[in-house]
N, C-alpha and C. Protein backbone atom coordinates (compact mmCIF):
# COMPACT_ATOMS: atom_id res chain seq x y z
N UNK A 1 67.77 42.84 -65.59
CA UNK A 1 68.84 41.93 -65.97
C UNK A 1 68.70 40.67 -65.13
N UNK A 2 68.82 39.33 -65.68
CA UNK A 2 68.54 38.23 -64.79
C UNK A 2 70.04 38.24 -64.14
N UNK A 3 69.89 36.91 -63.13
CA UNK A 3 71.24 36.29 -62.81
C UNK A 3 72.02 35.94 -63.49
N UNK A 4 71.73 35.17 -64.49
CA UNK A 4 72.49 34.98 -65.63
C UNK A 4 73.37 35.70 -66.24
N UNK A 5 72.27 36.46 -66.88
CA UNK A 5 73.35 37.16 -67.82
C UNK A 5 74.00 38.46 -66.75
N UNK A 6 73.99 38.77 -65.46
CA UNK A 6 75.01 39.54 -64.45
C UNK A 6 76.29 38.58 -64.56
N UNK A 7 76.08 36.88 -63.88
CA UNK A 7 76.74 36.03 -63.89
C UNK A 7 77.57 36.20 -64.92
N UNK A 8 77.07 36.42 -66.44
CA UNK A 8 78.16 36.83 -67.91
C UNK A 8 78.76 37.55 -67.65
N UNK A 9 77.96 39.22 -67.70
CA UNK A 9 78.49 40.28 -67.66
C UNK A 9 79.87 40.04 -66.38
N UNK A 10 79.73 39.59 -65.59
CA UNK A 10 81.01 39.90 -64.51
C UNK A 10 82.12 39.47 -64.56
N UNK A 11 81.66 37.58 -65.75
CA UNK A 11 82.62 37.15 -66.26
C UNK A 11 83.56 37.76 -67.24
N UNK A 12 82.96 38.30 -68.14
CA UNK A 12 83.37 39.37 -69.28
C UNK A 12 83.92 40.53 -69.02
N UNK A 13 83.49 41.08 -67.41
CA UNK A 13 84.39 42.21 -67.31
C UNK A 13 85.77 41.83 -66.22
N UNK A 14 85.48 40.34 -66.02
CA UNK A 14 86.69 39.93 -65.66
C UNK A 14 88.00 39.35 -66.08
N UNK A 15 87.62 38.70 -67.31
CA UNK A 15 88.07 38.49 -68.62
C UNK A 15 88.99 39.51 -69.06
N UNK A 16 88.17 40.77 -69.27
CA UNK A 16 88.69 41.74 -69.73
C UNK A 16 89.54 42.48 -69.52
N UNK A 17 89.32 42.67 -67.98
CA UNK A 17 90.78 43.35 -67.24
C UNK A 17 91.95 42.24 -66.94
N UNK A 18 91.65 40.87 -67.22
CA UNK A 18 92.94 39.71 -67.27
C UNK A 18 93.55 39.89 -68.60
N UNK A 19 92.83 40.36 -69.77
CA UNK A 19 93.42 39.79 -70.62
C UNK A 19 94.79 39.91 -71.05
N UNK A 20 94.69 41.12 -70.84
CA UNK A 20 96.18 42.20 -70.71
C UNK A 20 97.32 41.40 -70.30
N UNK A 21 96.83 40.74 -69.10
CA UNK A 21 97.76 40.32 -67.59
C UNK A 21 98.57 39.08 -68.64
N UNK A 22 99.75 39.03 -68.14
CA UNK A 22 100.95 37.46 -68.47
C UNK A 22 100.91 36.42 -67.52
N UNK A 23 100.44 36.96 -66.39
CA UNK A 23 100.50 35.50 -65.25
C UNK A 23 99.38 34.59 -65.52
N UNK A 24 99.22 33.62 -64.48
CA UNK A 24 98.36 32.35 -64.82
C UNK A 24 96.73 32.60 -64.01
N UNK A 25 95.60 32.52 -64.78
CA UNK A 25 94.51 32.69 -64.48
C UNK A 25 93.67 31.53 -64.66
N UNK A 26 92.22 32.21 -64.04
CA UNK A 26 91.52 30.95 -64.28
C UNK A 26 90.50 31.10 -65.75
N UNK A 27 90.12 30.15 -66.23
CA UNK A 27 88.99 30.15 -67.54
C UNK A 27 87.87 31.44 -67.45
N UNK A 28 87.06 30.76 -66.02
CA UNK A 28 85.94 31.14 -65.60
C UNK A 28 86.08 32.00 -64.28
N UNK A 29 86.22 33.10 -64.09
CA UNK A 29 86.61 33.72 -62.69
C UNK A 29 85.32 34.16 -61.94
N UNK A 30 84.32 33.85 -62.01
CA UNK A 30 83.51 33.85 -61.08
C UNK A 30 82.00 32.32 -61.52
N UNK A 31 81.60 32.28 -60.08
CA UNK A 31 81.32 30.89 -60.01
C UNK A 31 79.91 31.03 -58.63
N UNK A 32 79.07 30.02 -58.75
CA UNK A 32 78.15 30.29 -57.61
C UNK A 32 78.72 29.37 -56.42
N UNK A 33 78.26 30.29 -55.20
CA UNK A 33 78.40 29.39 -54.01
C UNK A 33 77.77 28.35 -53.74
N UNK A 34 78.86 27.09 -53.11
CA UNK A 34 78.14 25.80 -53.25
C UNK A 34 78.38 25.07 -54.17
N UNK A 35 78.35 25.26 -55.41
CA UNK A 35 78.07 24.58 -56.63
C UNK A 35 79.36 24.15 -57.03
N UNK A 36 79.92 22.89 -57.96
CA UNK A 36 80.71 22.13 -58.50
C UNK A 36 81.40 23.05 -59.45
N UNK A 37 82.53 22.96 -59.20
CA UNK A 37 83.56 23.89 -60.36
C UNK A 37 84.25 23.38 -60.86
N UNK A 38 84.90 23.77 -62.21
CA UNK A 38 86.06 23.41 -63.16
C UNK A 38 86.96 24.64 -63.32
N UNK A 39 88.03 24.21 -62.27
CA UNK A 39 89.18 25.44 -62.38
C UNK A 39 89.83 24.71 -63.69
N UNK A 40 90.06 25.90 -64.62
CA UNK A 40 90.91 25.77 -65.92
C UNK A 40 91.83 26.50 -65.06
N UNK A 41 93.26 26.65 -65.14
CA UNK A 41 94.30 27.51 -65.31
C UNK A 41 94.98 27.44 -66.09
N UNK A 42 95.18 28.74 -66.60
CA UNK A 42 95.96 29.41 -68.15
C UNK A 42 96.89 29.95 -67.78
N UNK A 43 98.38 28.90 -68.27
CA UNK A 43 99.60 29.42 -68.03
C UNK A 43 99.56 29.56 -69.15
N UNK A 44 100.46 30.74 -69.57
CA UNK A 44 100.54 32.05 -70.91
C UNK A 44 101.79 32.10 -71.17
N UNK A 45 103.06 31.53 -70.60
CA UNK A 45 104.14 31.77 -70.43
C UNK A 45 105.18 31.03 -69.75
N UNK A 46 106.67 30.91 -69.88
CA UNK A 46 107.45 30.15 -69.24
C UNK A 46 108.01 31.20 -67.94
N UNK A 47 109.12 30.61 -67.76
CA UNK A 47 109.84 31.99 -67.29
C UNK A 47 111.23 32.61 -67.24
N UNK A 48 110.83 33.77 -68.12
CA UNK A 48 112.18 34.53 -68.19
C UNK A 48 112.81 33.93 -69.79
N UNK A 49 111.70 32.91 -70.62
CA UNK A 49 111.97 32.45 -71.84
C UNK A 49 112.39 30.79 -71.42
N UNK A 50 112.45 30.40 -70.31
CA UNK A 50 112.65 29.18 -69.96
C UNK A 50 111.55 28.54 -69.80
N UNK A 51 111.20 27.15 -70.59
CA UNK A 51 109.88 26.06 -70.34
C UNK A 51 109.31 25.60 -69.28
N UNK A 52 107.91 25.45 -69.29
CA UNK A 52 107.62 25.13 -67.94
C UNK A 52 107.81 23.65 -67.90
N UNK A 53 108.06 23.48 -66.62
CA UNK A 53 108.61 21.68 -66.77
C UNK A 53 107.42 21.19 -65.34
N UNK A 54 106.57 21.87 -64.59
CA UNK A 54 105.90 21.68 -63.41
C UNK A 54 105.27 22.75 -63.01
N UNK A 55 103.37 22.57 -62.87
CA UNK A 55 102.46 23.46 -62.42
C UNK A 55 102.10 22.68 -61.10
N UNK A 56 102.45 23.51 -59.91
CA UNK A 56 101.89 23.59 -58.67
C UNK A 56 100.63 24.28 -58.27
N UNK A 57 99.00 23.79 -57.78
CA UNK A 57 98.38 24.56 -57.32
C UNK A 57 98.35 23.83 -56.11
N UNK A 58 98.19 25.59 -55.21
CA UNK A 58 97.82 24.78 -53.69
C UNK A 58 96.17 25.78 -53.83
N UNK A 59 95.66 24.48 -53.13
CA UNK A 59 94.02 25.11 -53.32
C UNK A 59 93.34 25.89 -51.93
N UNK A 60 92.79 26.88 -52.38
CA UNK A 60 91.94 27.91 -51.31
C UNK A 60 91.38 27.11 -50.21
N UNK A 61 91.59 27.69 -48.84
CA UNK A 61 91.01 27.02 -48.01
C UNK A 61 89.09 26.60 -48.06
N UNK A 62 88.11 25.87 -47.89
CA UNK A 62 86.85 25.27 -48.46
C UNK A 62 86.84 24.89 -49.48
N UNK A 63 87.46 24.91 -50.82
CA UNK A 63 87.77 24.01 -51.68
C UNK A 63 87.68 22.77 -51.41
N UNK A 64 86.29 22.14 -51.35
CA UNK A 64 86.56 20.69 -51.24
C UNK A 64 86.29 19.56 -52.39
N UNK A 65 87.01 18.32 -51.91
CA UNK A 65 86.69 17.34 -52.99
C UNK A 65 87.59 17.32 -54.51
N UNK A 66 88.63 17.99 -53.92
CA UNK A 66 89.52 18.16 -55.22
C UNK A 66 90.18 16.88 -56.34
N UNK A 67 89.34 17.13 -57.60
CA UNK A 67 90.44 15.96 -58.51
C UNK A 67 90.46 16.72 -59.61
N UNK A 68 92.28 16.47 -60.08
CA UNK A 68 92.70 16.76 -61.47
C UNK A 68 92.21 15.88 -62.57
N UNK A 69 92.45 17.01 -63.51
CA UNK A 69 92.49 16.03 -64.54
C UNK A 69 93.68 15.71 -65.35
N UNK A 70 93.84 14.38 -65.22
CA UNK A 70 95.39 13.86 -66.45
C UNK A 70 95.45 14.79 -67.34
N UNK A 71 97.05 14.67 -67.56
CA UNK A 71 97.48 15.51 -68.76
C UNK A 71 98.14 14.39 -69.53
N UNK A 72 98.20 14.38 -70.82
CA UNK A 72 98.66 13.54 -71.33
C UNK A 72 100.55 14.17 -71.66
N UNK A 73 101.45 13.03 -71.19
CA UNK A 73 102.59 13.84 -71.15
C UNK A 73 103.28 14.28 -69.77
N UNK A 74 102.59 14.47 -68.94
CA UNK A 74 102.61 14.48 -67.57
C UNK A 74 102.25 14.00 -66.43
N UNK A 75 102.97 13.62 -65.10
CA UNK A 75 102.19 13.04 -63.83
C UNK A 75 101.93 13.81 -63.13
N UNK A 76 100.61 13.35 -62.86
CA UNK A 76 100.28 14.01 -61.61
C UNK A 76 100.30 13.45 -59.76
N UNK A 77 100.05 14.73 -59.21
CA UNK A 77 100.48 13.95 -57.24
C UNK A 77 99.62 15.07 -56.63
N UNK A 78 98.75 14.32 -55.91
CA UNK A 78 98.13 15.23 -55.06
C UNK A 78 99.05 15.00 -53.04
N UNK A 79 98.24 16.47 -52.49
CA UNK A 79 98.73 16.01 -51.45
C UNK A 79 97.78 16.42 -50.47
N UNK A 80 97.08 15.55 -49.68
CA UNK A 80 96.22 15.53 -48.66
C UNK A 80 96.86 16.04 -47.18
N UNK A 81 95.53 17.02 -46.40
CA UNK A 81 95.83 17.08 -44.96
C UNK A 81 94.95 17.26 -44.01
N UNK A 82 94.60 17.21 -43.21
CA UNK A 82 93.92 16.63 -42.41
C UNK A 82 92.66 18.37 -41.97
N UNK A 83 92.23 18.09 -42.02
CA UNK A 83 91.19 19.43 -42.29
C UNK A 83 91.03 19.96 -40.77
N UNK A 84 90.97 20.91 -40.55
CA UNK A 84 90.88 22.14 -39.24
C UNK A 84 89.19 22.19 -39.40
N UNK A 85 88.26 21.52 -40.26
CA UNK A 85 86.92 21.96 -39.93
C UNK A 85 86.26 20.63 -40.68
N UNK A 86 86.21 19.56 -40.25
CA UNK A 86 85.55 18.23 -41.26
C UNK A 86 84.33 18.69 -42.17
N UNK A 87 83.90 18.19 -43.49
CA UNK A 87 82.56 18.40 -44.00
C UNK A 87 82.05 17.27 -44.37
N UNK A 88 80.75 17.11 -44.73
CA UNK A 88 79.92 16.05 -45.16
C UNK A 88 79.55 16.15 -46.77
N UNK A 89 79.89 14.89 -47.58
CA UNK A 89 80.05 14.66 -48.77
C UNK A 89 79.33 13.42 -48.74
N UNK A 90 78.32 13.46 -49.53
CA UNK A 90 77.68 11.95 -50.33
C UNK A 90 77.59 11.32 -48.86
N UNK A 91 76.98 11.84 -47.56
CA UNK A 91 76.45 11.35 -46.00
C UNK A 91 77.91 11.05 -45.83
N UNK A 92 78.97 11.31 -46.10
CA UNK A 92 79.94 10.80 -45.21
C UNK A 92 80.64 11.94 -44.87
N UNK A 93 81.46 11.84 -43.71
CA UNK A 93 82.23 12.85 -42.91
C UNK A 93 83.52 12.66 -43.83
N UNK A 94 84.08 13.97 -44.07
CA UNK A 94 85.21 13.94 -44.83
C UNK A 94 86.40 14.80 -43.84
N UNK A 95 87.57 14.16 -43.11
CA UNK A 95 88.13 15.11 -42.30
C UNK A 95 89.69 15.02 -43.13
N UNK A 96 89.60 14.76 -43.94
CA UNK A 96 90.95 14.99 -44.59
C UNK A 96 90.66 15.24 -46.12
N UNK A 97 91.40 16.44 -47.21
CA UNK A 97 91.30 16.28 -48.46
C UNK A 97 92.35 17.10 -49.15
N UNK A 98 92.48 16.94 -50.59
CA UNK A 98 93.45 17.52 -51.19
C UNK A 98 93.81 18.97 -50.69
N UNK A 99 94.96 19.15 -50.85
CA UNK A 99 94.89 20.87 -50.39
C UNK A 99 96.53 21.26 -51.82
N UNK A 100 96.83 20.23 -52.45
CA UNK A 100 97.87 20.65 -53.50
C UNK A 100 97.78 19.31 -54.27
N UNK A 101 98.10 20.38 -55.89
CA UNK A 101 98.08 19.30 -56.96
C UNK A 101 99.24 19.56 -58.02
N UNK A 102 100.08 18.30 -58.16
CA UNK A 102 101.01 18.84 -58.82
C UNK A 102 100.74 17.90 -60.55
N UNK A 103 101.08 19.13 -61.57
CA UNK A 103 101.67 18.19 -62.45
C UNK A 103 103.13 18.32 -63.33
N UNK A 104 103.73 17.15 -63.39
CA UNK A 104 105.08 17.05 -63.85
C UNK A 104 105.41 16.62 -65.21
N UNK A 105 105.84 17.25 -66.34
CA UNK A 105 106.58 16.76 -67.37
C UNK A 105 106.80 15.43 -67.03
N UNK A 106 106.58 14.53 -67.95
CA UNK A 106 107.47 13.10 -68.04
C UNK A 106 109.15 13.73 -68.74
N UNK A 107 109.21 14.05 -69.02
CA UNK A 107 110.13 14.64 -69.91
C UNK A 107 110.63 15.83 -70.47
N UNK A 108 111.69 16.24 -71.13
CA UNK A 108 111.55 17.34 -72.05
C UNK A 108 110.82 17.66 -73.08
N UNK A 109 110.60 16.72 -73.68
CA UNK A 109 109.09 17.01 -75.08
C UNK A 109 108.38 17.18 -74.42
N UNK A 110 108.04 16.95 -73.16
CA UNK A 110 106.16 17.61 -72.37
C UNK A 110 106.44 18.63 -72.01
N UNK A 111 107.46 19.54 -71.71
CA UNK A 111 108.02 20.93 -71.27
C UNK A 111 107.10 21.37 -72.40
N UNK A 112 106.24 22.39 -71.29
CA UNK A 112 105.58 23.39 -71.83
C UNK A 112 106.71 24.63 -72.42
N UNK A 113 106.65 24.95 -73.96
CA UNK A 113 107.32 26.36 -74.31
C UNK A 113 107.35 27.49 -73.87
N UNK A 114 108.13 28.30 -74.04
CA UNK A 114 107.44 29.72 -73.27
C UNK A 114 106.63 30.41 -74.50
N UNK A 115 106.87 29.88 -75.61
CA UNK A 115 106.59 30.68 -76.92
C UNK A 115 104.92 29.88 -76.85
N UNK A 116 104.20 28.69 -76.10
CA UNK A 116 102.97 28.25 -76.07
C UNK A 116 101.91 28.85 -74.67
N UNK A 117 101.27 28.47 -74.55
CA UNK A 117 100.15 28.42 -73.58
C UNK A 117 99.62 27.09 -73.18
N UNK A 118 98.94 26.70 -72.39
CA UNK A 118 98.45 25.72 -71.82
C UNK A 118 97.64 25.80 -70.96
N UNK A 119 96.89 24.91 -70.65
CA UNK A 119 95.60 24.54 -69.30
C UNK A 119 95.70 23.42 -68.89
N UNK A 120 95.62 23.50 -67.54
CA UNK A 120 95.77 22.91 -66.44
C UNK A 120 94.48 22.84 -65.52
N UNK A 121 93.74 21.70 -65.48
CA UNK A 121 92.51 21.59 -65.03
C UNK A 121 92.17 20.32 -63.63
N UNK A 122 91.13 20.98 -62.61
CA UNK A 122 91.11 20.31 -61.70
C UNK A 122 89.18 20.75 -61.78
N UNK A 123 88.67 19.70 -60.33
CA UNK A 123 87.46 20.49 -60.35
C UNK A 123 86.99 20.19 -58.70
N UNK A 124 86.15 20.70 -58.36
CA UNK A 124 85.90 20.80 -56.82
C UNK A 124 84.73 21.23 -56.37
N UNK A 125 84.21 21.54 -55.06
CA UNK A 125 82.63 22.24 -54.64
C UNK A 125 83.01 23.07 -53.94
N UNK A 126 82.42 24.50 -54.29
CA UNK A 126 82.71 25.83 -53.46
C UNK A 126 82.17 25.66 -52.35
N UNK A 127 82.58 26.52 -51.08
CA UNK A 127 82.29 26.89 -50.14
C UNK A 127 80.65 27.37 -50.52
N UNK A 128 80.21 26.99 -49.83
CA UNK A 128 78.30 27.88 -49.30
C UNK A 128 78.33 29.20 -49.07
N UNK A 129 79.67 29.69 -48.77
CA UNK A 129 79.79 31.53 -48.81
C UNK A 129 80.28 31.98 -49.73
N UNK A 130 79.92 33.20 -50.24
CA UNK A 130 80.20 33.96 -51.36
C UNK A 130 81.70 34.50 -50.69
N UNK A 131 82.29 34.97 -51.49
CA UNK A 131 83.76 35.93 -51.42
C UNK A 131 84.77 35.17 -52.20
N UNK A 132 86.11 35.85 -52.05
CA UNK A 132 87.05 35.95 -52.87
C UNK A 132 87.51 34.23 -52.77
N UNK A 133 88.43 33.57 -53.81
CA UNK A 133 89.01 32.47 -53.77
C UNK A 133 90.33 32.18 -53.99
N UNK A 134 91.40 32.24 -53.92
CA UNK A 134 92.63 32.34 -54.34
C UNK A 134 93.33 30.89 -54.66
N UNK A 135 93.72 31.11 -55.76
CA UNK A 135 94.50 29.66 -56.26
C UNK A 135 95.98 30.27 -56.66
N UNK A 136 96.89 29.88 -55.44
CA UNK A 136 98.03 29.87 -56.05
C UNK A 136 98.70 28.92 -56.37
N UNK A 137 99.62 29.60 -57.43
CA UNK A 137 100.54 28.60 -58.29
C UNK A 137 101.89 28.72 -58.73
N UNK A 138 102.61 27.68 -58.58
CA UNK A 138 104.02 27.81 -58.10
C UNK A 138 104.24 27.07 -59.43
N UNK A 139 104.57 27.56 -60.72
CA UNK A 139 104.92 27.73 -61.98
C UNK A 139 106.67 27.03 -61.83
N UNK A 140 107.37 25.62 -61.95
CA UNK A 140 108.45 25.73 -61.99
C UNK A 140 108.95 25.25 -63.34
N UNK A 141 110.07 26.12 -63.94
CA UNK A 141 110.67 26.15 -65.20
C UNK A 141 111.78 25.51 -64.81
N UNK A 142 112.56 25.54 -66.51
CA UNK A 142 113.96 24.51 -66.44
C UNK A 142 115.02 25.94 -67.05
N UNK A 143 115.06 27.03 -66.77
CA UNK A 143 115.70 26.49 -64.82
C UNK A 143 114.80 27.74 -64.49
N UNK A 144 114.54 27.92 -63.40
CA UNK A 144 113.98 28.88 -62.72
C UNK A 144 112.72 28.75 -62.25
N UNK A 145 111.53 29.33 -61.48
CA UNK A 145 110.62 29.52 -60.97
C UNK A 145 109.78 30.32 -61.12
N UNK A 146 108.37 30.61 -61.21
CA UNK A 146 107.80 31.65 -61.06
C UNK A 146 106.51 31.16 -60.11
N UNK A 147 106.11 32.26 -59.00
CA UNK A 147 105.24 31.57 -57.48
C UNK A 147 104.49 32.76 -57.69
N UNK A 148 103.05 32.43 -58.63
CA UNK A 148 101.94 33.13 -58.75
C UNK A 148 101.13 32.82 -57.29
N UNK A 149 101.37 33.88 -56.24
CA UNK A 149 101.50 33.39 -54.90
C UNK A 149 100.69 34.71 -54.36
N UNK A 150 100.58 36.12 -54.85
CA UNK A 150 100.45 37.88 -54.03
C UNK A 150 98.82 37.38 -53.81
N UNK A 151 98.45 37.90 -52.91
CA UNK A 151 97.48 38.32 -52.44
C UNK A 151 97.29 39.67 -52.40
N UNK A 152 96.50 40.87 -52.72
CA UNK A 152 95.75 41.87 -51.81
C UNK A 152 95.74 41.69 -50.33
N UNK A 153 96.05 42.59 -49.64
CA UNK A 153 95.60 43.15 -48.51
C UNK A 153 94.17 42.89 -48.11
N UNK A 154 93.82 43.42 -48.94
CA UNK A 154 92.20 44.08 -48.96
C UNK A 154 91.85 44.05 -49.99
N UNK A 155 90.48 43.41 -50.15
CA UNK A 155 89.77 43.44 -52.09
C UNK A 155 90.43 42.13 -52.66
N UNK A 156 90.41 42.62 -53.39
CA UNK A 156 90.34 41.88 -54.77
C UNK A 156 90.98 42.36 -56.20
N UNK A 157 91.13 43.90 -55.99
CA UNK A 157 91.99 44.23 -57.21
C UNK A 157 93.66 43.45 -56.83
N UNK A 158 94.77 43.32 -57.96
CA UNK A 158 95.86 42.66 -58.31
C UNK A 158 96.59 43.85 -58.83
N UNK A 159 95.91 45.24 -58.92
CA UNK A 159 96.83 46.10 -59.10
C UNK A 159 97.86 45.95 -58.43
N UNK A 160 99.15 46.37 -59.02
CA UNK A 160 100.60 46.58 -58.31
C UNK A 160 101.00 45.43 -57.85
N UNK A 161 100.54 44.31 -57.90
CA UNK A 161 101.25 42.95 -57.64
C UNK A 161 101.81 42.65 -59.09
N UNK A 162 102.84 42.07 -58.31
CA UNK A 162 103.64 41.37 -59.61
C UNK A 162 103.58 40.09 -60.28
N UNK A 163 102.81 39.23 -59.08
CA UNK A 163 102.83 37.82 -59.33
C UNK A 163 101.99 37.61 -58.32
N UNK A 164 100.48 37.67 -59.15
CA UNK A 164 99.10 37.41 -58.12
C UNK A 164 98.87 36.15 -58.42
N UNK A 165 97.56 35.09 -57.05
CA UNK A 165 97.16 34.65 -57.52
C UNK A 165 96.10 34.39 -58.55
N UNK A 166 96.08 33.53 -58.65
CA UNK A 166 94.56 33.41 -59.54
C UNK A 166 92.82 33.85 -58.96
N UNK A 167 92.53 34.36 -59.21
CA UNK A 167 91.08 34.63 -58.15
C UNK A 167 89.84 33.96 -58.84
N UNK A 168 89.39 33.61 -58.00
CA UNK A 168 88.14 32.98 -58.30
C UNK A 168 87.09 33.62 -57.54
N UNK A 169 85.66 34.72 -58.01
CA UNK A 169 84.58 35.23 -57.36
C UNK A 169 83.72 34.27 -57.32
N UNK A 170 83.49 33.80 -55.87
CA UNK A 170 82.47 33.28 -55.87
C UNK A 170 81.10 34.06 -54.96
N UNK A 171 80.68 33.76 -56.13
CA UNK A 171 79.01 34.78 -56.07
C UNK A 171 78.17 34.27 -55.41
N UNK A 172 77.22 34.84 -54.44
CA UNK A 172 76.10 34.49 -53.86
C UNK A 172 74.78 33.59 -54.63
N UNK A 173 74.67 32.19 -54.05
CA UNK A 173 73.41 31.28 -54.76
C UNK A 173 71.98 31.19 -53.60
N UNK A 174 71.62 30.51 -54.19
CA UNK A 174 70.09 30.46 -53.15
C UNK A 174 68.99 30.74 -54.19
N UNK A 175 67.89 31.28 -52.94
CA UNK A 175 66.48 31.56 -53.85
C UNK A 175 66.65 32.88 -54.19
N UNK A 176 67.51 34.00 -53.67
CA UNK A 176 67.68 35.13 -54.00
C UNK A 176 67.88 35.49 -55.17
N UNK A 177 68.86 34.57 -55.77
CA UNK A 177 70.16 34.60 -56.77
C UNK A 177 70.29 34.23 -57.67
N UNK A 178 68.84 33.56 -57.91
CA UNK A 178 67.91 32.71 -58.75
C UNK A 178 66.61 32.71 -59.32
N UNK A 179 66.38 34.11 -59.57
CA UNK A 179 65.33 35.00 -59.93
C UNK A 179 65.64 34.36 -61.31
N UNK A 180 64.10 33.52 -61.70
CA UNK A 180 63.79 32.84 -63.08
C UNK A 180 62.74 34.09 -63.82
């Protein structure tokens, strides 16, 4: 079996055990280390039958280089902080970067339904290490809240949480990982 199609297969069996799930996930849940990503997140739902009026992500720590993409209908606000470990981007030292992205209804006609779905998209460069990624998201409705926020202990399963985040596998790259 190449990389590739493992790379599928893991997607597909990750897919599969989300599909079930009502909380907010990502498109693509696993991704190579290093490499440029497009977090989709798929909110599925309002809450409690109330519209979403505001998607909060705060992004995994090495997540760097974060930009959304416009929604039409909504503003967006990022919020920068000053990084505990600087990195180098395009030869320059980067010691501060996004770490939350919000987007807001202009209005009530941009209120997401609870009876719709939607995506919410940003994109960024993984960490150089493989392991788990967590994107949580603080879902706020008119009226109420929902803070796709649980972590695991340990692992990676979301069994028995009620309101996980989003996970993102990021998989080991190199010359290993890349068997042509």
């Amino acid at each position: 079996m190449t990389f590739a199609s493992k790379l599928i297969a893991f997607g597909a069996l990750f897919a599969a055990a989300q599909a079930g799930f009502t909380h907010v996930v990502l498109e693509d849940q696993a991704a190579l280390a290093g490499s440029s990503y497009k977090a989709v997140l798929r909110v599925g739902h309002g809450c409690a039958g109330a519209p979403t009026s505001t998607i909060r992500v705060l992004l995994p720590a090495g997540f760097q280089g974060a930009k959304p993409m416009p929604k039409a209908g909504w503003t967006l606000s990022t919020r920068s902080e000053k990084l505990p470990q600087p990195y180098t981007s395009h030869g320059k030292t980067v010691s501060e970067d996004v770490v939350e992205i919000t987007w807001t209804a202009v209005s009530k006609d941009s209120w997401l339904a609870d009876a719709w779905y939607d995506e919410f998209a940003l994109r960024g460069t993984l960490p150089a290490s493989a392991g788990p990624l967590w994107f949580k998201v603080l879902q706020g409705c008119e009226p109420g809240r929902l803070d796709w926020v649980e972590v695991p202990a340990q692992g990676t399963s979301t069994k028995g949480l009620k309101a996980p985040a989003a996970l993102l596998e990021v998989i080991p790259s190199g010359p290993a990982a890349h068997a042509h």
